[in-house]
C-alpha atoms as a PDB file:
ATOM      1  CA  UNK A   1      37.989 -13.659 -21.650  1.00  0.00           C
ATOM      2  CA  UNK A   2      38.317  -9.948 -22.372  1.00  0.00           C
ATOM      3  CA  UNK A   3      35.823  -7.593 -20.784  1.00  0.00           C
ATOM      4  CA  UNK A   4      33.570  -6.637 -24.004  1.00  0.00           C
ATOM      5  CA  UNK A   5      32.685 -10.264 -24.351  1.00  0.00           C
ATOM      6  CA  UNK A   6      32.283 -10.921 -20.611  1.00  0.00           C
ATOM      7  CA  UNK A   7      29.856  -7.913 -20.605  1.00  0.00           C
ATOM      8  CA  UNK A   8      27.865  -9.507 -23.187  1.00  0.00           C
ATOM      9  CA  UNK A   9      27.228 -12.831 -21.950  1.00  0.00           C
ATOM     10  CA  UNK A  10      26.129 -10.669 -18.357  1.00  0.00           C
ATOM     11  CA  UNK A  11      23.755  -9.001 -20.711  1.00  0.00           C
ATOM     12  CA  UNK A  12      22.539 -12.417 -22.255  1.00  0.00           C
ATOM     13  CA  UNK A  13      21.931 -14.008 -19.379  1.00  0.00           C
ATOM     14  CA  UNK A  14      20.072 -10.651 -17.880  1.00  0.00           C
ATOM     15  CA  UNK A  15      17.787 -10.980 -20.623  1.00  0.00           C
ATOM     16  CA  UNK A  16      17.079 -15.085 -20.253  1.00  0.00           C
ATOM     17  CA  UNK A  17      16.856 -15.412 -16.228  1.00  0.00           C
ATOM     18  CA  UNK A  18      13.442 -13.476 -15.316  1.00  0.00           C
ATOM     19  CA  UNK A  19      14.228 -10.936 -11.944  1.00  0.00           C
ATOM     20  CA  UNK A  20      13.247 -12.737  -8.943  1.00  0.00           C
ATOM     21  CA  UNK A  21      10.767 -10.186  -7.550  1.00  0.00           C
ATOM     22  CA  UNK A  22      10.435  -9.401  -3.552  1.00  0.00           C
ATOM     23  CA  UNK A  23       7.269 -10.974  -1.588  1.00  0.00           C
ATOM     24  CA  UNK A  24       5.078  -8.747  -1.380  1.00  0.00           C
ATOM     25  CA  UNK A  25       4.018  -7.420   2.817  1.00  0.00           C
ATOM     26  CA  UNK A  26       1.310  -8.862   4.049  1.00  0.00           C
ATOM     27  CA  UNK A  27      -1.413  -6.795   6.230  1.00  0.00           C
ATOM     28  CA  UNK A  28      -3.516  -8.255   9.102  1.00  0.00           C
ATOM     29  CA  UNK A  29      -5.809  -7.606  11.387  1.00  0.00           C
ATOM     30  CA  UNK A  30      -6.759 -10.215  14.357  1.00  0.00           C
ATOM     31  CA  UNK A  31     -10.271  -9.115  15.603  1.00  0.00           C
ATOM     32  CA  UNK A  32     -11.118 -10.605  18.856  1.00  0.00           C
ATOM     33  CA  UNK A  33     -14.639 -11.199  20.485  1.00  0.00           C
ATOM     34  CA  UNK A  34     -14.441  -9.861  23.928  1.00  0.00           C
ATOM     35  CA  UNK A  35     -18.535 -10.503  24.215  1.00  0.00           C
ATOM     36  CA  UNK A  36     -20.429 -11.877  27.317  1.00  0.00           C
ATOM     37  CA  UNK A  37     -20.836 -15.480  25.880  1.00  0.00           C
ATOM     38  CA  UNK A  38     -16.758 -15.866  25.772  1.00  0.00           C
ATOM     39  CA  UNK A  39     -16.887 -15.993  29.527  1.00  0.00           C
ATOM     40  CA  UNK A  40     -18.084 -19.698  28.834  1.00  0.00           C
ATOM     41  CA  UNK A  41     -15.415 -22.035  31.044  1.00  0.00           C
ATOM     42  CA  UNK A  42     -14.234 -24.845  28.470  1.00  0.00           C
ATOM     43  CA  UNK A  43     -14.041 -28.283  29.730  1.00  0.00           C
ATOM     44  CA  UNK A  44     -10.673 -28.767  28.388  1.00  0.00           C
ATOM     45  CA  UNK A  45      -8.728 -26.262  30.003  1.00  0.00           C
ATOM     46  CA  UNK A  46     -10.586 -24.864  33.081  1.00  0.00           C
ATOM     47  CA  UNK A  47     -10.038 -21.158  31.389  1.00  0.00           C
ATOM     48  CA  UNK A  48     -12.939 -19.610  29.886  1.00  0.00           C
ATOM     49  CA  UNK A  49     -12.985 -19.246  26.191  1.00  0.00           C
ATOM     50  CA  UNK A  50     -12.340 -15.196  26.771  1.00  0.00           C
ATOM     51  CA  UNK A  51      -9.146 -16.057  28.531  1.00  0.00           C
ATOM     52  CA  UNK A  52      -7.535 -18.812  26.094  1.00  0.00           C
ATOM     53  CA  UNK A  53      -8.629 -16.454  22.919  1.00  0.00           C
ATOM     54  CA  UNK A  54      -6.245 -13.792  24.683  1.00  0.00           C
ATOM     55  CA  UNK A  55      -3.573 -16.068  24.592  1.00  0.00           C
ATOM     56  CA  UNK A  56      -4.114 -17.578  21.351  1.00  0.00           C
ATOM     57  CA  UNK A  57      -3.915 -14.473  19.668  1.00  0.00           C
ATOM     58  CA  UNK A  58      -0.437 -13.480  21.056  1.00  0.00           C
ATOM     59  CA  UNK A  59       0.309 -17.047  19.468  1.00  0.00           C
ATOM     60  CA  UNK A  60      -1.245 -16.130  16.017  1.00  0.00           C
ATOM     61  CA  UNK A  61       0.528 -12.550  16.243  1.00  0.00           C
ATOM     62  CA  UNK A  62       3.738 -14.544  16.674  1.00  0.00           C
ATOM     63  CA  UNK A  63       2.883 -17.151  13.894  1.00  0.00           C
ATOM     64  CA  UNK A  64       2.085 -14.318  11.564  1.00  0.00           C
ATOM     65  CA  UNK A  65       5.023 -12.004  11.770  1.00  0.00           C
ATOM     66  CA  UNK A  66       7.041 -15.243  11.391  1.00  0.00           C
ATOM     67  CA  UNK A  67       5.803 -16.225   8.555  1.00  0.00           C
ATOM     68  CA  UNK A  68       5.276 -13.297   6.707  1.00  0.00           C
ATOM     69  CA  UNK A  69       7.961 -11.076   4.381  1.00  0.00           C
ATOM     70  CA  UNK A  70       9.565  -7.981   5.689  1.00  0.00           C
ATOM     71  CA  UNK A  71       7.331  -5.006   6.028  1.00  0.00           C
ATOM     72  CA  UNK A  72       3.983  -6.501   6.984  1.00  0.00           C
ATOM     73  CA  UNK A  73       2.065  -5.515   9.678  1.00  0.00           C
ATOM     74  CA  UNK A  74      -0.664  -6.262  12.300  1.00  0.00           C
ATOM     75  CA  UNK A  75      -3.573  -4.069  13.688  1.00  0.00           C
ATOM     76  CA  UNK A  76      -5.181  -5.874  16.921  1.00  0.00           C
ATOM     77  CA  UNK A  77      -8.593  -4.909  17.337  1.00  0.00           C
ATOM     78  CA  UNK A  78     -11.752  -6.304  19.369  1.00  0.00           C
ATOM     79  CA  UNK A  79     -15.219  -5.627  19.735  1.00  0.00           C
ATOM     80  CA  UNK A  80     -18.432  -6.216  22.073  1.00  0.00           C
ATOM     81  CA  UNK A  81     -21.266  -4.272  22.552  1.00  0.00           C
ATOM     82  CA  UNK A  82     -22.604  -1.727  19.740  1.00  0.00           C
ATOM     83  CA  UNK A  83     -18.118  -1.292  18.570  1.00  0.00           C
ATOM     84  CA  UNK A  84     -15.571  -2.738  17.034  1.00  0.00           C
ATOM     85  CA  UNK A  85     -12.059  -0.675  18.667  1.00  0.00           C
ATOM     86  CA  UNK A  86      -8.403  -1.014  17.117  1.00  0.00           C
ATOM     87  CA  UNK A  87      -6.422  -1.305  19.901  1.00  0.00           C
ATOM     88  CA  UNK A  88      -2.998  -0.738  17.719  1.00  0.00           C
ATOM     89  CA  UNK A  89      -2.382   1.028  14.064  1.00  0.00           C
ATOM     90  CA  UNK A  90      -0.963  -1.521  11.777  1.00  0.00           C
ATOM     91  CA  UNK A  91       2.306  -1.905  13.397  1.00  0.00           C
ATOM     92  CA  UNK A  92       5.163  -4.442  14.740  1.00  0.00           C
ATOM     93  CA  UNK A  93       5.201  -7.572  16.461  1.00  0.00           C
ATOM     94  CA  UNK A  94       5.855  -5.956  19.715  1.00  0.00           C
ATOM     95  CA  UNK A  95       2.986  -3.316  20.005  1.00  0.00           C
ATOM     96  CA  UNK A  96       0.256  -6.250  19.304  1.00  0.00           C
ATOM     97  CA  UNK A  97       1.811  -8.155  21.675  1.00  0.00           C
ATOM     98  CA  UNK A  98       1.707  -5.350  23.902  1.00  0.00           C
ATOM     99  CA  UNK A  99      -2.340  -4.784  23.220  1.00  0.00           C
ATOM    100  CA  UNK A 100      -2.955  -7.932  23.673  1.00  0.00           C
ATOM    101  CA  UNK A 101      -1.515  -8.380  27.460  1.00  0.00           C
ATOM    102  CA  UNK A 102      -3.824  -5.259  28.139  1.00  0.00           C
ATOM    103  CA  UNK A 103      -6.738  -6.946  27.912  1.00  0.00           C
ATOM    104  CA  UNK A 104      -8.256  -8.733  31.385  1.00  0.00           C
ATOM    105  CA  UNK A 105      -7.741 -12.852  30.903  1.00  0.00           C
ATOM    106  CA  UNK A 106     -11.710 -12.845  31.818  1.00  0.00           C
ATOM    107  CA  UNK A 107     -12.606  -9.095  30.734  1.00  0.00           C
ATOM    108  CA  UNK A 108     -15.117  -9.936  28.005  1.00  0.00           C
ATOM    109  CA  UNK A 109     -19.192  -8.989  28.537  1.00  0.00           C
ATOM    110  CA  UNK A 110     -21.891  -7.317  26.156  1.00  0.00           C
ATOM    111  CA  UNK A 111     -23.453  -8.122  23.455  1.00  0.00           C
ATOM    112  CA  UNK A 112     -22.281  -9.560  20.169  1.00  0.00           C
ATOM    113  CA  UNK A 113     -21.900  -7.225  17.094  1.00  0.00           C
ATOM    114  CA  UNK A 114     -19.802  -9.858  15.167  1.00  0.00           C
ATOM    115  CA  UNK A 115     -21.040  -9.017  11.308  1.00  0.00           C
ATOM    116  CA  UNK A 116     -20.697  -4.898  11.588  1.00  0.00           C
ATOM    117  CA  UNK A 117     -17.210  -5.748  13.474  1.00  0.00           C
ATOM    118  CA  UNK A 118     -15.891  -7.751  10.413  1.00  0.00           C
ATOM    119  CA  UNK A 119     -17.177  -5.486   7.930  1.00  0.00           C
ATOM    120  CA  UNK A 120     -15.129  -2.379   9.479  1.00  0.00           C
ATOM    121  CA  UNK A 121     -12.394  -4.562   9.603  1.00  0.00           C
ATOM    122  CA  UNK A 122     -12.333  -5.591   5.930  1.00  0.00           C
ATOM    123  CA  UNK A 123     -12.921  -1.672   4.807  1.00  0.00           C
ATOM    124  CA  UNK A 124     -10.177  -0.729   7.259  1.00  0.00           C
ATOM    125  CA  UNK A 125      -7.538  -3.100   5.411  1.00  0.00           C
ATOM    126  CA  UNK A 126      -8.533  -1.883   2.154  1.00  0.00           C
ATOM    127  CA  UNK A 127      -8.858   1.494   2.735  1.00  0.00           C
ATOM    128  CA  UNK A 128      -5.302   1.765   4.695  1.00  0.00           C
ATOM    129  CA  UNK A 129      -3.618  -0.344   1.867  1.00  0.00           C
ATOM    130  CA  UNK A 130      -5.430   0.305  -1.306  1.00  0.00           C
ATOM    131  CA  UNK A 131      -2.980  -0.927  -3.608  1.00  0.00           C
ATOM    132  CA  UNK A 132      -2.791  -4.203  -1.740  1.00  0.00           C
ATOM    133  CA  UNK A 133      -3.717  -7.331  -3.851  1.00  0.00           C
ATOM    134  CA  UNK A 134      -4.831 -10.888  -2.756  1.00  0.00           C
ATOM    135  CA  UNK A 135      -3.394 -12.627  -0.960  1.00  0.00           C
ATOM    136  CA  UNK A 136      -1.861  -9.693   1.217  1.00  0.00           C
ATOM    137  CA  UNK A 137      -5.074  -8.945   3.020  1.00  0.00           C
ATOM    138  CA  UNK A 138      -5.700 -10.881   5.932  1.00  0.00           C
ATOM    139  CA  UNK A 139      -8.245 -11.353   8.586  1.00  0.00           C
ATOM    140  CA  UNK A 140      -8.075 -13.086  11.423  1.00  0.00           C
ATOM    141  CA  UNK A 141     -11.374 -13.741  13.531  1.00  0.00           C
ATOM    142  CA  UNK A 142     -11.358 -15.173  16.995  1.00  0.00           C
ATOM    143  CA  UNK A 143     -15.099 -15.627  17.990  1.00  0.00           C
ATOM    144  CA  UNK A 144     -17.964 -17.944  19.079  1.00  0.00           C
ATOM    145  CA  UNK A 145     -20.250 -16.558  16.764  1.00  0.00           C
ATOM    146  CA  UNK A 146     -23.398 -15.594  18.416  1.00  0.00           C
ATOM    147  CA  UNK A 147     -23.740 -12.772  16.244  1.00  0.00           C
ATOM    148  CA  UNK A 148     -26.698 -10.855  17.957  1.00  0.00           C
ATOM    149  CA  UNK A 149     -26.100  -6.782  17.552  1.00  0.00           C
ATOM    150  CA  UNK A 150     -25.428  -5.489  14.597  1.00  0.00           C
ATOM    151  CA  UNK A 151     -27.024  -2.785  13.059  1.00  0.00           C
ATOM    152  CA  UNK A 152     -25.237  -1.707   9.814  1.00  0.00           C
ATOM    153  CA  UNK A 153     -24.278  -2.897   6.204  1.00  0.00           C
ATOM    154  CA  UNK A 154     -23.799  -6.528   7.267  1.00  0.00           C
ATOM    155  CA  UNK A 155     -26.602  -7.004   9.458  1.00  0.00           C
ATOM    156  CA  UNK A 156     -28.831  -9.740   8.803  1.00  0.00           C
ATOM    157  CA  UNK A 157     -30.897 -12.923   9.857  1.00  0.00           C
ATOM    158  CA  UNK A 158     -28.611 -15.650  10.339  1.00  0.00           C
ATOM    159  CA  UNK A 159     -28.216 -17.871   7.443  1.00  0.00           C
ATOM    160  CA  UNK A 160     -30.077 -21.089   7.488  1.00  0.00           C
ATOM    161  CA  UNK A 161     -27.932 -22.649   4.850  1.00  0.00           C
ATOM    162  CA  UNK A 162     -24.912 -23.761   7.071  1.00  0.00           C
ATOM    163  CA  UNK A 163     -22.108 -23.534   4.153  1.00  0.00           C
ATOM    164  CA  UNK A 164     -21.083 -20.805   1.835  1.00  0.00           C
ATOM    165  CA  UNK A 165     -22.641 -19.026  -0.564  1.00  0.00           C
ATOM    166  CA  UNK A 166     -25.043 -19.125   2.749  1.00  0.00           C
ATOM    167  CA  UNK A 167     -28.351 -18.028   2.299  1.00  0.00           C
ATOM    168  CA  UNK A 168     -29.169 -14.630   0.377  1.00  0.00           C
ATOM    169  CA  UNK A 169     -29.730 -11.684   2.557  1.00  0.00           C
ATOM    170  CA  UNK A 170     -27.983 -13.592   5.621  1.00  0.00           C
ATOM    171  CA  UNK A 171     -25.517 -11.647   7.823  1.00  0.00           C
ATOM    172  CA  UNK A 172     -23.423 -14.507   6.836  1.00  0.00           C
ATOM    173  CA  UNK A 173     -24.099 -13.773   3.102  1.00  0.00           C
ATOM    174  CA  UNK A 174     -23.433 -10.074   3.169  1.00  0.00           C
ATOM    175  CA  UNK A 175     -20.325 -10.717   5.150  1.00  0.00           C
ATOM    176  CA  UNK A 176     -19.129 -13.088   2.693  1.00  0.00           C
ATOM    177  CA  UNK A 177     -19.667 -10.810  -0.284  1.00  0.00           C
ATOM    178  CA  UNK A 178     -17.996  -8.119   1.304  1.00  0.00           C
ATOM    179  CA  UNK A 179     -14.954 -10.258   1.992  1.00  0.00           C
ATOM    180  CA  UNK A 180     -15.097 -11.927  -2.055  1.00  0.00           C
ATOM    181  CA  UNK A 181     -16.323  -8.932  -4.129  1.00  0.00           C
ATOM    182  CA  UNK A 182     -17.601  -5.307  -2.995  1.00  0.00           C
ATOM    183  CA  UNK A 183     -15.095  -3.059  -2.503  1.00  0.00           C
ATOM    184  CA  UNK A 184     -11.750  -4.038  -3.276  1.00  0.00           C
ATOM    185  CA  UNK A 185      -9.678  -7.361  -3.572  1.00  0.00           C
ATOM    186  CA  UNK A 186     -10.515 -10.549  -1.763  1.00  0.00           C
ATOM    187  CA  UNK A 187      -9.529 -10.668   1.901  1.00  0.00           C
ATOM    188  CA  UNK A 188      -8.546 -14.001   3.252  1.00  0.00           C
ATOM    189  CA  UNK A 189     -11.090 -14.368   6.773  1.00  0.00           C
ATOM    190  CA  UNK A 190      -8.948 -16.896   9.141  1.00  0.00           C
ATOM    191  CA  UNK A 191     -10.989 -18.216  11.422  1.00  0.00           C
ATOM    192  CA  UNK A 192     -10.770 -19.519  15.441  1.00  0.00           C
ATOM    193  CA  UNK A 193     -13.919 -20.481  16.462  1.00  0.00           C
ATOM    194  CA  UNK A 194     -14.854 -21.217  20.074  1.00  0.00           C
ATOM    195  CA  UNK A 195     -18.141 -22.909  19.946  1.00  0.00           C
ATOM    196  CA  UNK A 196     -17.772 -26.302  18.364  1.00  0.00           C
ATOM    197  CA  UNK A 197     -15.504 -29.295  19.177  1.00  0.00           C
ATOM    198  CA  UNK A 198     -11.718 -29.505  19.721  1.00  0.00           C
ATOM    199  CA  UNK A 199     -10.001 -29.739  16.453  1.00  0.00           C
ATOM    200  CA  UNK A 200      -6.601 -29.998  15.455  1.00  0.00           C
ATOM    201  CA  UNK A 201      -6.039 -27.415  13.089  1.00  0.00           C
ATOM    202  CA  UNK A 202      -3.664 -25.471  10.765  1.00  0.00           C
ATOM    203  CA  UNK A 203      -1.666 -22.458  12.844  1.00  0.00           C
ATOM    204  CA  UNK A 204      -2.023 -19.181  11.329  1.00  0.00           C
ATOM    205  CA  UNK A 205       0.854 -19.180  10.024  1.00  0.00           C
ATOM    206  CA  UNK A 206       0.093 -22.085   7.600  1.00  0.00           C
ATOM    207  CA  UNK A 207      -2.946 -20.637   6.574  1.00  0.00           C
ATOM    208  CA  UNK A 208      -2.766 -16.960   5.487  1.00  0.00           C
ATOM    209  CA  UNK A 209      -2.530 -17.947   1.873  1.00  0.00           C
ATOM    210  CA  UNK A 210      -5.364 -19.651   1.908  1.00  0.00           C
ATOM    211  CA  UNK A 211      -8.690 -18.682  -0.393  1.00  0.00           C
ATOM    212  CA  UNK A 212     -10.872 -16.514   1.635  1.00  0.00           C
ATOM    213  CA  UNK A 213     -13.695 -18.534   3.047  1.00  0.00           C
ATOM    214  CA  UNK A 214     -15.789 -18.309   6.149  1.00  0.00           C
ATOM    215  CA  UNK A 215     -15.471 -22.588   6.978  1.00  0.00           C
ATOM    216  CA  UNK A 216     -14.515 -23.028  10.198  1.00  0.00           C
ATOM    217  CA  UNK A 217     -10.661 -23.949   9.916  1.00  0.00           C
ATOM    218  CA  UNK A 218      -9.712 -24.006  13.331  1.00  0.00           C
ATOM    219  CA  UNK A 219     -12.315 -25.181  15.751  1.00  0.00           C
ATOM    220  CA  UNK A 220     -12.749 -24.623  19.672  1.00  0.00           C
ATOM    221  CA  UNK A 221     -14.427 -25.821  22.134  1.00  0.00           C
END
């Protein structure tokens, strides 16, 4: 075969086989409740819920960067009181991991600003990555619930409709539009929560493509 006609059938088959395009990164955050009612000892383990959330979430870190494409990153933050605090930037495997064994196994106290914490959380992935489109925004919530101190954009009654849409006006409501429709793309919201019955559950690295949805995926006891 001489070299013109080997060029063209390179060319025709170019032109047939669509370019296999990269996966995109994916960007997380894995906000953890470091509030007074964590410090509830679970039957099932002796630990209290503050100290098996620690070291579930180095788990979850692991899972994540595992499963995910080259370039994505993680941001561990956690919040109590009036505050949600990132502990990292978006980095590497290593630095969350790192966060993570800073935190006291039975450190958590204060009050329970869940709602303003996710809120920041979800404007802090899509203002750090604004040309990030679902499903590359991720995050991951490690809580009881409780919600009991929050004061800003998200703050609400609890919603007595127990399922999304929730109930207008809700904190659970406002979080959930926030998360489907103001301000950017969807985020997916992964959640482990610690105040229902033991569950066996998806990891987090089999769910991250998931819709976003505030069901409780993974519960705790």
């Amino acid at each position: 075969m001489n070299s013109r006609l080997a060029s063209a059938l390179v060319l025709a088959f170019s032109l047939i086989i669509p370019a296999v395009t990269a996966e995109a990164a994916r960007h997380a955050i894995v906000l953890l409740d470091r509030t007074g009612s964590m410090m509830r000892v679970r039957s099932t383990t002796g630990n209290s819920r503050c100290k098996d959330a620690k070291f579930t979430a180095i788990q979850d870190v692991q899972d994540f960067f595992a499963a995910s494409p080259p370039g994505s990153n993680l941001s561990v933050w956690i919040f109590n009181g009036s505050t949600a605090q990132a502990l990292t930037g978006f980095g590497n495997q290593a630095a969350a991991i790192a966060a993570l064994n800073t935190l006291q196994d039975d450190g958590c106290d204060d009050l329970t600003p869940l709602a303003d914490a996710g809120c920041s959380a979800i404007d802090a992935l899509r203002n750090t990555f604004p040309g990030a489109v679902f499903p590359d925004l991720i995050l991951a919530v490690s809580s009881d619930g409780g919600e009991n101190n929050s004061t800003g954009e998200c703050s609400g009654p609890p919603s007595f409709i127990l399922a999304p849409p929730y109930a207008d006006a809700s904190w659970h409501w406002k979080v959930l539009q926030k998360l489907l429709f103001i301000g950017g793309p969807p985020v997916i919201w992964d959640v482990r929560y610690w105040n229902a019955f033991e569950a066996d559950r998806p990891s987090f690295a089999h769910s991250v493509d998931r819709v976003a949805t505030t069901t409780c995926r993974r519960c705790r006891g």
